[in-house]
Protein backbone atom coordinates (compact mmCIF):
# COMPACT_ATOMS: atom_id res chain seq x y z
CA UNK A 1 56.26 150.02 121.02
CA UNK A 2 55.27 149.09 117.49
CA UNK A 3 57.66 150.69 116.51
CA UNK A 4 60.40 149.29 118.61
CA UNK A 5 59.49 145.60 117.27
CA UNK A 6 59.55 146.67 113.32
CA UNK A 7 63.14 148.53 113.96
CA UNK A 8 64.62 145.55 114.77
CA UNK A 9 63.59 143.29 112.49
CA UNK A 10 65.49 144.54 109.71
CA UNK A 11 68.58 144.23 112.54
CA UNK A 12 67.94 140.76 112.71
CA UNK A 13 67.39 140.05 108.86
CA UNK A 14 70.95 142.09 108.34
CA UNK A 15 72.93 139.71 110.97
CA UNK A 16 71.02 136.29 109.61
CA UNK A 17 72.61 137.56 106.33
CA UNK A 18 76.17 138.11 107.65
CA UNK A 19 76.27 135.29 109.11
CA UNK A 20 75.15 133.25 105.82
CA UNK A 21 77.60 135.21 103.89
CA UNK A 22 80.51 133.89 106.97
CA UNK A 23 79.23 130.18 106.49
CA UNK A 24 79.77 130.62 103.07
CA UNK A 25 83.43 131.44 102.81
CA UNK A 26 84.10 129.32 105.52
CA UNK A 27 83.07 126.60 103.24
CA UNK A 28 84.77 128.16 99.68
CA UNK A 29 88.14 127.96 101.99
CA UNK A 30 87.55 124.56 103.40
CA UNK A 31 86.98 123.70 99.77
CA UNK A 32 90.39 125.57 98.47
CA UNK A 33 92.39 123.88 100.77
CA UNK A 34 90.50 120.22 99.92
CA UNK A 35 91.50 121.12 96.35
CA UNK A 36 94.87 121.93 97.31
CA UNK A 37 95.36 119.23 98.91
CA UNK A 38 93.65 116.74 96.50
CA UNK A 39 96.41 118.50 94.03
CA UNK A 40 99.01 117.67 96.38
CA UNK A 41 98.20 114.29 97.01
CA UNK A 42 98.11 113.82 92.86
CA UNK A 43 101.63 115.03 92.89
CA UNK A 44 102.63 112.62 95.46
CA UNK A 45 101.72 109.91 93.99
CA UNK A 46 103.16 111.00 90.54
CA UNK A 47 106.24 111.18 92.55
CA UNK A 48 105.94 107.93 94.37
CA UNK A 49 105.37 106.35 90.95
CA UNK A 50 108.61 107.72 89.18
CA UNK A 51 111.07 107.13 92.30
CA UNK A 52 109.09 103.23 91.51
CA UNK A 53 109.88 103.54 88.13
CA UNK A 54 113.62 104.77 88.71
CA UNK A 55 114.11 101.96 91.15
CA UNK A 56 112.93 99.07 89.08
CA UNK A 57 115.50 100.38 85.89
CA UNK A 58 118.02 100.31 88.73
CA UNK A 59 117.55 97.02 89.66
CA UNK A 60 116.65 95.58 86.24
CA UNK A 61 120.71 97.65 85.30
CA UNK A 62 122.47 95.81 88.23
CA UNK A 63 121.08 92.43 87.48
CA UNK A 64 121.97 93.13 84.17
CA UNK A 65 124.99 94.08 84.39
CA UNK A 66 127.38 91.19 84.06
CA UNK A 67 130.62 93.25 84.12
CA UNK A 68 131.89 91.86 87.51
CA UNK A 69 131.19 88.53 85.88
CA UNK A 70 134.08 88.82 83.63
């Protein structure tokens, strides 16, 4: 029986391990995709700023632009 008890302890110790090692990566990949979409969100709002940017120079042209005037 004794030795029953130490043959499974190194069972046990083996799946603890595994299942550290599956926490883990389940983590790396929850932090890959956080990145990704921290990197997406930065582009976004690059994006949103230029189509801002592009607008105002629009509007500033049309207001400027006096040719109808004439």
């Amino acid at each position: 029986m004794v030795n029953d008890i130490d043959d499974n302890f190194p069972d046990e110790t083996n799946e603890n391990s595994s299942d550290e090692g599956t926490d883990n990566n389940s983590l790396k990949g929850t932090s890959l995709a956080e990145k990704q979409a921290q990197e997406q969100a930065q582009k976004n709002l690059l994006a949103r700023k230029r189509i801002d940017e592009l607008r105002e120079k629009k509007r500033l042209k049309d207001l400027l632009d006096d040719s109808e005037d004439w």
